[in-house]
Protein backbone atom coordinates (compact mmCIF):
# COMPACT_ATOMS: atom_id res chain seq x y z
CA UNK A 1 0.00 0.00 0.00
CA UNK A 2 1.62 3.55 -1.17
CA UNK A 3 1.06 6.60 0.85
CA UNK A 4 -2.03 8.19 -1.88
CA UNK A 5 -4.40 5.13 -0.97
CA UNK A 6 -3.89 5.49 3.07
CA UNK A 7 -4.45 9.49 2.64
CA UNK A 8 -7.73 8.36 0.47
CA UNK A 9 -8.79 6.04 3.23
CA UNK A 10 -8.09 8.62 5.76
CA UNK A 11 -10.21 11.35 4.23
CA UNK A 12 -12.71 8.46 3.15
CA UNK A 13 -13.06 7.66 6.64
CA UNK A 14 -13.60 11.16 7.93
CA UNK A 15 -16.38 11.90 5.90
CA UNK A 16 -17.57 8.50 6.69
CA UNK A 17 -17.64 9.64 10.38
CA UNK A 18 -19.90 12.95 10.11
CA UNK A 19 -22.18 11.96 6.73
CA UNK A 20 -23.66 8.38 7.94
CA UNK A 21 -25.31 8.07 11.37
CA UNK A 22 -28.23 5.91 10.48
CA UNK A 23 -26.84 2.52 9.00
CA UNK A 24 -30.25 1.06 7.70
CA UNK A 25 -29.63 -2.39 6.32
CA UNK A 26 -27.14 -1.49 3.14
CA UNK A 27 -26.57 -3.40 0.03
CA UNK A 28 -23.65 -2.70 -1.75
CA UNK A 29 -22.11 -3.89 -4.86
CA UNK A 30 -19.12 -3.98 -5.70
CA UNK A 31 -17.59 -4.30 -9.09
CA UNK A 32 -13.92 -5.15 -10.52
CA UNK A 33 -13.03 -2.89 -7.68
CA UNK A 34 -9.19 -2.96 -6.45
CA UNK A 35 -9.07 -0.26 -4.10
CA UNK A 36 -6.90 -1.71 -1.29
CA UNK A 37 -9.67 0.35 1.46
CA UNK A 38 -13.46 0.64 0.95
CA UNK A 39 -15.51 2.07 3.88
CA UNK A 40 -19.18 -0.31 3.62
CA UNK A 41 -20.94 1.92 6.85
CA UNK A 42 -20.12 3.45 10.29
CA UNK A 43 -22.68 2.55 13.62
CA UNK A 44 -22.39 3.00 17.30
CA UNK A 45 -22.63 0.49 18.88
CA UNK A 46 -23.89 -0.29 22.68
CA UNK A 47 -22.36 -3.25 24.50
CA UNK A 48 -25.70 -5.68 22.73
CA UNK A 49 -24.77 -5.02 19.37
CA UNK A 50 -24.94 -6.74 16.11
CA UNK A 51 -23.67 -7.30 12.61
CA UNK A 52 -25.42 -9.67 10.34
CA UNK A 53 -22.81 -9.81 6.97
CA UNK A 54 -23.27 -11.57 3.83
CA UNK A 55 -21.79 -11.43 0.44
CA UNK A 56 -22.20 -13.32 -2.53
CA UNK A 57 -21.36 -13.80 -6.61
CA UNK A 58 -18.11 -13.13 -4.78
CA UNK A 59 -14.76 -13.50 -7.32
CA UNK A 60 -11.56 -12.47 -7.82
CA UNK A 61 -9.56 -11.36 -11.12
CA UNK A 62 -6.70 -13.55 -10.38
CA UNK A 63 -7.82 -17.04 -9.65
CA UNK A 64 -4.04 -17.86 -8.37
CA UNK A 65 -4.61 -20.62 -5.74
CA UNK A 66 -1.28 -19.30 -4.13
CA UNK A 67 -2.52 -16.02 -3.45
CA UNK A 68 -2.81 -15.23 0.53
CA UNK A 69 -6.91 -14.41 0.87
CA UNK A 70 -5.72 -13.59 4.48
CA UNK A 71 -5.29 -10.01 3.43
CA UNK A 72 -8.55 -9.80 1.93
CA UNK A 73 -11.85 -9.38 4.34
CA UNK A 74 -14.28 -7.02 6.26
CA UNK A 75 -13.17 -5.54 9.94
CA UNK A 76 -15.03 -3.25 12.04
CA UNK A 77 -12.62 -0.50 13.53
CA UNK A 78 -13.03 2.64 15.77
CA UNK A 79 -11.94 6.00 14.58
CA UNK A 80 -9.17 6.50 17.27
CA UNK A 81 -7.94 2.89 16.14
CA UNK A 82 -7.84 3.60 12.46
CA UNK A 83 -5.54 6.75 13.23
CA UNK A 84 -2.97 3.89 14.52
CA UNK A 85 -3.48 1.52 11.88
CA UNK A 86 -2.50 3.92 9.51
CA UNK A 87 1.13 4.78 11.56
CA UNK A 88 1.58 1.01 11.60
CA UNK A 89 1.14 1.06 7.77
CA UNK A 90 3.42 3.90 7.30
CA UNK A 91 5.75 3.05 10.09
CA UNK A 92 5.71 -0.52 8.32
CA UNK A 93 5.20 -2.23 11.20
CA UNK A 94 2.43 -4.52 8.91
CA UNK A 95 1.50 -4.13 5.68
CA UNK A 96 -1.94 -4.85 5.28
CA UNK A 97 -4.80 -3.64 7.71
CA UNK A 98 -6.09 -7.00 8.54
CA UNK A 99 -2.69 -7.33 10.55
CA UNK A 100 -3.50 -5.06 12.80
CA UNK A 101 -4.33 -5.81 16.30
CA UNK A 102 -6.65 -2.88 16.81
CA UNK A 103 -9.62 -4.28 14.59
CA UNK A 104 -12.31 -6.71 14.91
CA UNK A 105 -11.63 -9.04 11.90
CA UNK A 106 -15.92 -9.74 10.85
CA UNK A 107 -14.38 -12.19 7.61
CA UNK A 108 -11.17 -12.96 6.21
CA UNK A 109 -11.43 -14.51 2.66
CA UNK A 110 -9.10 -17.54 3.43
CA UNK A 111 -12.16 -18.83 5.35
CA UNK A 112 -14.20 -18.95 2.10
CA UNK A 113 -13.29 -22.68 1.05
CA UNK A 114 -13.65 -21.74 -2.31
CA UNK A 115 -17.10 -20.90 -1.95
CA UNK A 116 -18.32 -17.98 -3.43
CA UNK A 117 -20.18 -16.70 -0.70
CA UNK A 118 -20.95 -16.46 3.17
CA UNK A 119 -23.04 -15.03 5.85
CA UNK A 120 -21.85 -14.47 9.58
CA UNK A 121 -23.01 -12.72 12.69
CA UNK A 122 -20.71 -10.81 14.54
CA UNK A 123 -21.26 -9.68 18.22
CA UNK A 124 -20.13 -6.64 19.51
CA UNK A 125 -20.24 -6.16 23.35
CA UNK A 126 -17.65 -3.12 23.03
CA UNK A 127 -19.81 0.26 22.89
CA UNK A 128 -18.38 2.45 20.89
CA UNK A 129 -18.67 3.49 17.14
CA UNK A 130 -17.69 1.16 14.56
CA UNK A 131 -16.78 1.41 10.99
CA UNK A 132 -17.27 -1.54 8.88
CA UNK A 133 -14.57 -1.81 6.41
CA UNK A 134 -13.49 -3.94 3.13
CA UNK A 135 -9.40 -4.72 3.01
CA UNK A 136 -7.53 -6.10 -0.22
CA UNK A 137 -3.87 -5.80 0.10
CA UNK A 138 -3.23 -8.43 -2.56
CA UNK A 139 -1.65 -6.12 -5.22
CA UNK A 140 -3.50 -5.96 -8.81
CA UNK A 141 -6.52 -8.22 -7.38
CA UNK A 142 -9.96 -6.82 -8.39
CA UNK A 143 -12.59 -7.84 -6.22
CA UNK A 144 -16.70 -8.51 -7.46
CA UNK A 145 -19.27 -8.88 -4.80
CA UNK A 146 -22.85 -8.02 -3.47
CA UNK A 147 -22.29 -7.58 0.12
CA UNK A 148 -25.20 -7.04 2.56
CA UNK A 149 -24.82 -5.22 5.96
CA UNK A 150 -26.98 -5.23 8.70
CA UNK A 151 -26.12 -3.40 11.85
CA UNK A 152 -28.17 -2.77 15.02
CA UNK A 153 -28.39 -2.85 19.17
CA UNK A 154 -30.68 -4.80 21.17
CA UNK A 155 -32.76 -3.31 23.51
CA UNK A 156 -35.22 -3.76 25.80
CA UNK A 157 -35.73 -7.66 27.40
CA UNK A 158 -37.37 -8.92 24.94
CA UNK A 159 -34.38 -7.97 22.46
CA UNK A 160 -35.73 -5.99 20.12
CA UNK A 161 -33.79 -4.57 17.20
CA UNK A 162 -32.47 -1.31 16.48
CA UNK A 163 -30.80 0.03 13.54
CA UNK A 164 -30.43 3.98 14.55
CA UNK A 165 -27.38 3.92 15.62
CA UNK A 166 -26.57 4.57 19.61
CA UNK A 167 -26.53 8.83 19.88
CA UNK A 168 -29.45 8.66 16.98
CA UNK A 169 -31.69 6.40 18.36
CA UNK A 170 -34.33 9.83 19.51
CA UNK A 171 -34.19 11.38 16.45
CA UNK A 172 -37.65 10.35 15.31
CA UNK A 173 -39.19 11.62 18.52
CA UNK A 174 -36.70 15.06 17.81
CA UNK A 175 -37.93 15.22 14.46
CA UNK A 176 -41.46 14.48 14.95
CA UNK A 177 -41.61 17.47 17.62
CA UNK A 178 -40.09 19.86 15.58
CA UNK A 179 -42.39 19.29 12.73
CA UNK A 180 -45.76 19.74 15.30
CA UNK A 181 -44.06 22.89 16.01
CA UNK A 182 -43.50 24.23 12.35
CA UNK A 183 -47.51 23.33 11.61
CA UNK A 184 -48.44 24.98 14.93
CA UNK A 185 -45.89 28.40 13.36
CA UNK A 186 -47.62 27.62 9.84
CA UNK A 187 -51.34 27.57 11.62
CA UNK A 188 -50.47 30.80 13.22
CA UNK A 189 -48.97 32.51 10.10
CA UNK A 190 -52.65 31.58 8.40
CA UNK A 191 -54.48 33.50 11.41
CA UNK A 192 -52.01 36.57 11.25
CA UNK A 193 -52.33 36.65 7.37
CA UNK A 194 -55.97 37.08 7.85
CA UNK A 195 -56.08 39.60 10.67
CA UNK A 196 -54.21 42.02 8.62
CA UNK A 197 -55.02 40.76 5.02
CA UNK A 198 -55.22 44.55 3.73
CA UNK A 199 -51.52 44.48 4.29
CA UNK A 200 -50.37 41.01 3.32
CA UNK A 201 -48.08 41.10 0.14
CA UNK A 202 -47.48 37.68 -1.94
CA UNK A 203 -44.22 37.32 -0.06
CA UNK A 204 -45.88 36.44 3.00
CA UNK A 205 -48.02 33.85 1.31
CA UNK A 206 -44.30 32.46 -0.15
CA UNK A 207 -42.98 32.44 3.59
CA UNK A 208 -46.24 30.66 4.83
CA UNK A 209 -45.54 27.78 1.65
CA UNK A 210 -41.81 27.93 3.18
CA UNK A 211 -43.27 26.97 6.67
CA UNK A 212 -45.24 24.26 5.66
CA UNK A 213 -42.77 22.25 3.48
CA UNK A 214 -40.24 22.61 6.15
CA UNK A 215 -43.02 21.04 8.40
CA UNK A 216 -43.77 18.29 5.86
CA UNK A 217 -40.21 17.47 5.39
CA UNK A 218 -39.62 16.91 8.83
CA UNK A 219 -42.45 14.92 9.36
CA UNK A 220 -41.20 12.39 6.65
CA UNK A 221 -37.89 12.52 8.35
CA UNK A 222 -39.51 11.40 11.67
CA UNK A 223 -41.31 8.67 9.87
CA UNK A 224 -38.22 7.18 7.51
CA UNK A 225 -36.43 7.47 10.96
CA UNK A 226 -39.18 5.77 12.83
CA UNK A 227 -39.05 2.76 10.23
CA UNK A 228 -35.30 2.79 9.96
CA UNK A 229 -34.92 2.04 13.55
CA UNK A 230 -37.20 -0.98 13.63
CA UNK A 231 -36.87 -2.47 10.53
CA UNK A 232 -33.88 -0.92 9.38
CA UNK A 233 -35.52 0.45 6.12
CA UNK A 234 -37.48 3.57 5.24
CA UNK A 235 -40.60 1.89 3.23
CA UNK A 236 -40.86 4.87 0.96
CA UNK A 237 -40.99 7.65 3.47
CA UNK A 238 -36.95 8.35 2.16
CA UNK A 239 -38.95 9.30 -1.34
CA UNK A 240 -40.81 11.63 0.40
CA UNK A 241 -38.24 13.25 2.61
CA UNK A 242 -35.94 13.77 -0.87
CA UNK A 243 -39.07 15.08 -2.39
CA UNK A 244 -39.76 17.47 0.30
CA UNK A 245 -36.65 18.48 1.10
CA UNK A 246 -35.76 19.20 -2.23
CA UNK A 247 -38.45 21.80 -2.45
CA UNK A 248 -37.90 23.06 0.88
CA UNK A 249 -34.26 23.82 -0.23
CA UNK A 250 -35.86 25.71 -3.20
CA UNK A 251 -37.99 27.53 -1.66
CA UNK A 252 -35.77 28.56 1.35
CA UNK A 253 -33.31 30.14 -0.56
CA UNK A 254 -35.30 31.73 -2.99
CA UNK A 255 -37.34 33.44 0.03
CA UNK A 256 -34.23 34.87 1.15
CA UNK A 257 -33.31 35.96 -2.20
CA UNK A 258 -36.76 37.12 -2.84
CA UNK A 259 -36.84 38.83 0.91
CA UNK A 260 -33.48 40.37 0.41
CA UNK A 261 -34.21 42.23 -2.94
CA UNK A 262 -37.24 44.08 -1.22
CA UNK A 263 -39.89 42.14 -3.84
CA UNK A 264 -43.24 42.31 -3.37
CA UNK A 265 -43.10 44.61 0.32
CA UNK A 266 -41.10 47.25 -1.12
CA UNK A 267 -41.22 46.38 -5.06
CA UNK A 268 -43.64 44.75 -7.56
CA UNK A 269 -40.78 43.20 -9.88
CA UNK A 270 -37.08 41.83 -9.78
CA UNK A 271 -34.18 43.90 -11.15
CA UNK A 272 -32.14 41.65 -13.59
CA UNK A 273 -29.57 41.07 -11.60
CA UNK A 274 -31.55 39.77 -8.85
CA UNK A 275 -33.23 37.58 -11.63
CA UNK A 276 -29.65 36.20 -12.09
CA UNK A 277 -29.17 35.51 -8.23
CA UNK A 278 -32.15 33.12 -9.18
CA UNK A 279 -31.18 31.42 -11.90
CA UNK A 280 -27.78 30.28 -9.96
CA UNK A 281 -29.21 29.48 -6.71
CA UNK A 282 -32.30 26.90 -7.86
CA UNK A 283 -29.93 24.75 -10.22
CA UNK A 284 -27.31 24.87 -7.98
CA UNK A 285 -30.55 23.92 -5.39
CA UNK A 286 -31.16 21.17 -8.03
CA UNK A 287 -27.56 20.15 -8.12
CA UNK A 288 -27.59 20.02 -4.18
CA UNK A 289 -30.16 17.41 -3.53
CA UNK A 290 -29.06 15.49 -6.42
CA UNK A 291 -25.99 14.99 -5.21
CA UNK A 292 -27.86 14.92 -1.68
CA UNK A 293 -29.44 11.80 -2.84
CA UNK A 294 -26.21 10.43 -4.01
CA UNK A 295 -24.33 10.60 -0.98
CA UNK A 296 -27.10 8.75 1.17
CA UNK A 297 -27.97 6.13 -1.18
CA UNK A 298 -24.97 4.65 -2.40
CA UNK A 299 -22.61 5.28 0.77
CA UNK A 300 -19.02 5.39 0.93
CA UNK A 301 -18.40 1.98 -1.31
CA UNK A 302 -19.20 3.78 -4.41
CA UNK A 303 -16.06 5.12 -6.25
CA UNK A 304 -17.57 8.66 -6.55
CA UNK A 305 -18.81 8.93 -3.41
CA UNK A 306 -16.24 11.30 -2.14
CA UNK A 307 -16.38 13.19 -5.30
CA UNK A 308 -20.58 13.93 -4.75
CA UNK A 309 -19.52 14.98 -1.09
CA UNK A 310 -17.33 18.12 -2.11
CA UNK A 311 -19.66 18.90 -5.31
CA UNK A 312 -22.51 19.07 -2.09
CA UNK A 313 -19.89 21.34 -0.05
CA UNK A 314 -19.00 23.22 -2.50
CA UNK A 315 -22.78 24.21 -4.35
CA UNK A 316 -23.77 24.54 -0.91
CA UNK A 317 -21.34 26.92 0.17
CA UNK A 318 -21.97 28.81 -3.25
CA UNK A 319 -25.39 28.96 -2.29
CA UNK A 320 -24.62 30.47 0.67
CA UNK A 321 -22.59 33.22 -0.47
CA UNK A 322 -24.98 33.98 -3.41
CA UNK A 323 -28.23 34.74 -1.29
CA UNK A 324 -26.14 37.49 0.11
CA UNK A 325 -25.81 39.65 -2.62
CA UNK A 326 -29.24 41.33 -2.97
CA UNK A 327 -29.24 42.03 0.56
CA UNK A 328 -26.32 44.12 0.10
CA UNK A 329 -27.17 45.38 -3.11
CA UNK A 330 -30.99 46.51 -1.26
CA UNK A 331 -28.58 48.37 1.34
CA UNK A 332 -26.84 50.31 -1.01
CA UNK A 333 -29.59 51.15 -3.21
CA UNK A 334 -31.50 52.32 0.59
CA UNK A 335 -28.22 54.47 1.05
CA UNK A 336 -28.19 56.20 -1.76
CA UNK A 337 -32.28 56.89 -1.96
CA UNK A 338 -31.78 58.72 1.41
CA UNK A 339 -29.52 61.12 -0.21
CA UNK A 340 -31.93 62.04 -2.50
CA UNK A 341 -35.27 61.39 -1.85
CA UNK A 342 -35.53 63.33 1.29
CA UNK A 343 -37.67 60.70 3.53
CA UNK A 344 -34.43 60.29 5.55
CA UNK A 345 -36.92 58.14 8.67
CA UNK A 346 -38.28 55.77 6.42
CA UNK A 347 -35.15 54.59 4.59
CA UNK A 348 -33.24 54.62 8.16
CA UNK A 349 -36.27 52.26 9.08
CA UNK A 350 -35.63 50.53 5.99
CA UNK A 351 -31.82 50.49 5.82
CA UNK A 352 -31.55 49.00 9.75
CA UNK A 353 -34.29 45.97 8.86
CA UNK A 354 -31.69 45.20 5.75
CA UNK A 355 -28.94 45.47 8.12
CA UNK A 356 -30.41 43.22 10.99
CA UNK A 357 -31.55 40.53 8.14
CA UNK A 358 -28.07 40.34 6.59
CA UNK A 359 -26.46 39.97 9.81
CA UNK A 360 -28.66 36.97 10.72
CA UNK A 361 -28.76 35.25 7.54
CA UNK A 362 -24.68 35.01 7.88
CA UNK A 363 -25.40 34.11 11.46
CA UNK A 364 -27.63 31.48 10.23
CA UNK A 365 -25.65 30.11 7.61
CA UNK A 366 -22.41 29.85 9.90
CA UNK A 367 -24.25 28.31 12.58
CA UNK A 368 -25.72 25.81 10.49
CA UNK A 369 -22.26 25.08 8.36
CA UNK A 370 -19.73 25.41 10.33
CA UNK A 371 -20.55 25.01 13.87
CA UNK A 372 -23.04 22.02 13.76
CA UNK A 373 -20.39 20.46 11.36
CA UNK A 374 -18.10 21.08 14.23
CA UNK A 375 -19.91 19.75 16.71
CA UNK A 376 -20.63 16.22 14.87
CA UNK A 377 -17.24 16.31 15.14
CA UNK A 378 -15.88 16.74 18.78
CA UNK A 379 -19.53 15.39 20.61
CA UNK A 380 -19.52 11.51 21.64
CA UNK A 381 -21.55 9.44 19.12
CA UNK A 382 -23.66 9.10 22.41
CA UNK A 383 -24.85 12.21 21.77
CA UNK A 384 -25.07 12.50 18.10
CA UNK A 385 -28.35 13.82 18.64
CA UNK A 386 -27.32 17.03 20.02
CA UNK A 387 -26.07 18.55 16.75
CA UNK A 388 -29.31 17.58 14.63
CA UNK A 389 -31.10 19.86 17.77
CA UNK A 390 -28.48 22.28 17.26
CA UNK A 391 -29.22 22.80 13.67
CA UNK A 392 -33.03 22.40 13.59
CA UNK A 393 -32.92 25.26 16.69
CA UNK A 394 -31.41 27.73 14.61
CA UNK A 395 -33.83 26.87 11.73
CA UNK A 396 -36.58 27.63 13.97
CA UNK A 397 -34.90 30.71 15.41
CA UNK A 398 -34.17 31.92 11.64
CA UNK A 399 -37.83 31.39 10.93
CA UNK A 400 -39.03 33.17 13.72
CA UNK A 401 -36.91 36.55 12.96
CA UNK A 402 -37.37 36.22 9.48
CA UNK A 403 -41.40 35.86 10.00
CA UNK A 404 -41.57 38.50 13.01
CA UNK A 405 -39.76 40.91 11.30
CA UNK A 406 -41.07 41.10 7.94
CA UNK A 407 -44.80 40.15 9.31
CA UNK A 408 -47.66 42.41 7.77
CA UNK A 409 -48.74 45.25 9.63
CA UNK A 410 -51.36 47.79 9.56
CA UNK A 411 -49.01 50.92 10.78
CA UNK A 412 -46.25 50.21 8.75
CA UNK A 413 -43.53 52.21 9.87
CA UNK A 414 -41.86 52.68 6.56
CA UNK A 415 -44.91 55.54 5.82
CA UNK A 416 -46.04 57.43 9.20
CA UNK A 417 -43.16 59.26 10.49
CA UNK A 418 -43.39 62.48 11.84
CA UNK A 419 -41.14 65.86 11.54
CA UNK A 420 -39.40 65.37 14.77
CA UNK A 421 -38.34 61.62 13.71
CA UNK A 422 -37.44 62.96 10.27
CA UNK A 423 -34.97 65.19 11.39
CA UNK A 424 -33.53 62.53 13.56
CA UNK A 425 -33.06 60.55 10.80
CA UNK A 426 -31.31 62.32 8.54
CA UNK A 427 -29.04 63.28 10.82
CA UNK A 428 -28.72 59.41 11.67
CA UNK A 429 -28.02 58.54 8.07
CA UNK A 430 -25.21 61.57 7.67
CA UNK A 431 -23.12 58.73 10.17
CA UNK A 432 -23.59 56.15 7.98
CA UNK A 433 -20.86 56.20 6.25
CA UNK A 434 -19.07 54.07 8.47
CA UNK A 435 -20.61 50.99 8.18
CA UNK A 436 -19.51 49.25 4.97
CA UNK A 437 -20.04 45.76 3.46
């Protein structure tokens, strides 16, 4: 094994670790496929867990009867122990991972008696969290299989199975609460919409669509997780969490494109570059959940699997920066109408709701990025749930601001200002100058 595959493995591995939590029963396949590492799943286990492991059509492109099938098999291995594994490669200390004595060997190939495929049960009574990985160190050896992996805890006395892994086994009951609360927020938006429905623009009818798709699609989530964890598939509810969260996505971002360039509350049409902000962020949207879908469907065995992953990082983060841009283009174009239009209140009025908004939305999108990304990857996989709270908190708090503040209202105070707050105003906006994007 050269250095480039163990760096693969290790960055293979890491992703791995903070992309798959829920390790439903996976079937893989595998084709003419001689990477000398390929990561099949990652689950925590508790000290009553369980892999069930079977592969068949299993062959090899060199049928040499001399070769040693010791170095080809599946292991289970902990992240902390893969960090060693890989010194002991590079350190040469062994030269295949199946050497090791830090992992768990599940099946070793030399055990196959020319049989073409087998099915074990492995027990696992160390809690901790477990990758399950494929070895071949035989050099030039392509490898064909369909390999099925089934990993879960038992709980209770009677010994039921669980396939949410141990730090995700709440989520449905997280999910499920959070969605009652975005249709009790949706219910309310309805009743505020018609109290003041001589001031409701066809923004706030967009936000109210927003609210209820974000409702939906966590309600799916809670019941794909729900099935998951006791029969270790999603019956269909998956379909209708990609559906739904694909057009939550959608509609999220173009809200905050649509909120950000004033439409509807402060203008009737879009400007054509604001169009343009559009027409990037949906297929890049598009692009997202594809690759979304990708990334939970085929897991890490799939050659391109790493490749979707960055395409995802990297549309999302464009994404990110591209909502952005009206907002600051709305507080320019608010800057310079107070220096000529002479209502100096209602542009300050104007200028400090842009301000707030862009401040939160990068709030928002760091929180969500960067800092629940972070804390998948310091927290225990005991408490894997923590982060998914984390997130879906500052979705509702983002929600909530983004509702309250641009909620219709009967005294708008963009048009009743009087000549004392006028004066104040201007004399507000001739300081101004400082603050700069």
């Amino acid at each position: 094994m050269d250095l480039s595959p163990r760096l693969s493995s290790i960055l293979v591995l890491l992703l791995l670790s903070i992309s798959l939590a829920f390790a439903e029963i996976r079937k893989s396949e595998i084709r003419s496929d001689d990477r000398p590492i390929i990561p099949l799943d990652e689950f925590g286990f508790t000290h009553t867990g369980r892999l069930e492991l079977d592969a068949s059509k299993i062959s090899l492109s060199n049928t040499n009867p001399d070769l040693d099938l010791s170095k080809v098999g599946f292991f289970l291995c902990t992240r902390d122990a893969w960090v060693h594994v890989i010194q002991q490669l590079e350190e040469e200390e062994i030269t295949c991972a199946l050497q090791s004595d830090l992992v768990k060997h599940v099946f070793t190939f030399n055990r196959l008696n020319k049989n073409t495929s087998f099915s074990t049960v492995f027990t696992e009574n160390d809690a901790d969290q477990y990758s399950l990985v494929f070895a071949n160190c035989l050099q030039q050896v392509k490898v064909t299989m369909d390999v099925r992996s089934a990993m879960y805890n038992l709980e209770g006395k009677n010994g039921g199975r669980d396939y949410l892994s141990a730090g995700r086994t709440v989520l449905p009951k997280v999910y499920f609460l959070f969605s009652v609360i975005y249709f009790s927020l949706a219910a309310t938006w309805i009743y505020v919409l018609y109290k003041k429905r001589l001031t409701v623009f066809a923004i706030h009818f967009f936000m109210l669509g927003v609210v209820v798709l974000k409702a939906l699609n966590l309600l799916c989530e809670a019941e794909d997780k729900s099935y998951i964890k006791k029969t270790g598939n999603g019956h269909g509810w998956d379909v209708l969490f990609y559906i739904f969260s694909f057009l939550k996505g959608i509609t999220l971002f173009t809200l905050i494109v649509l909120i950000g360039t004033g439409w509807s509350f402060l203008k009737p049409y879009l400007q054509d570059k604001e169009k343009k902000v559009l027409m990037i962020v949906i297929p890049l949207q598009v692009v997202a959940n594809f690759a979304q879908v990708v990334i939970d469907e085929t897991g890490p065995y799939g050659q391109d699997w790493v490749t979707w992953k960055q395409i995802f990082l990297l549309v999302d983060v464009v994404c990110c920066c591209a909502v952005l841009f009206p907002i600051v283009w709305s507080i320019k174009n608010l800057r310079e109408a107070a220096k000529t239009d002479g209502k100096a209140a209602v542009n300050l009025v104007k200028l400090t709701l842009f301000r707030h908004y862009y401040i939160v939305v990068i709030c928002y999108i760091y929180f969500t990025r960067v800092v629940v990304y972070a804390l998948e990857t310091i927290t225990s996989y005991k408490y894997m749930w923590t982060s998914v709270v984390a997130s879906e908190l500052a979705t509702l708090a983002f929600y909530l601001f983004t509702g309250y503040k641009f909620r219709p209202e009967v005294h708008n105070p963009y048009f009743v200002v009087d000549d004392d707050e006028e004066e104040a105003a201007a004399e507000a906006l001739k300081l101004e100058d400082e603050f700069e994007l």
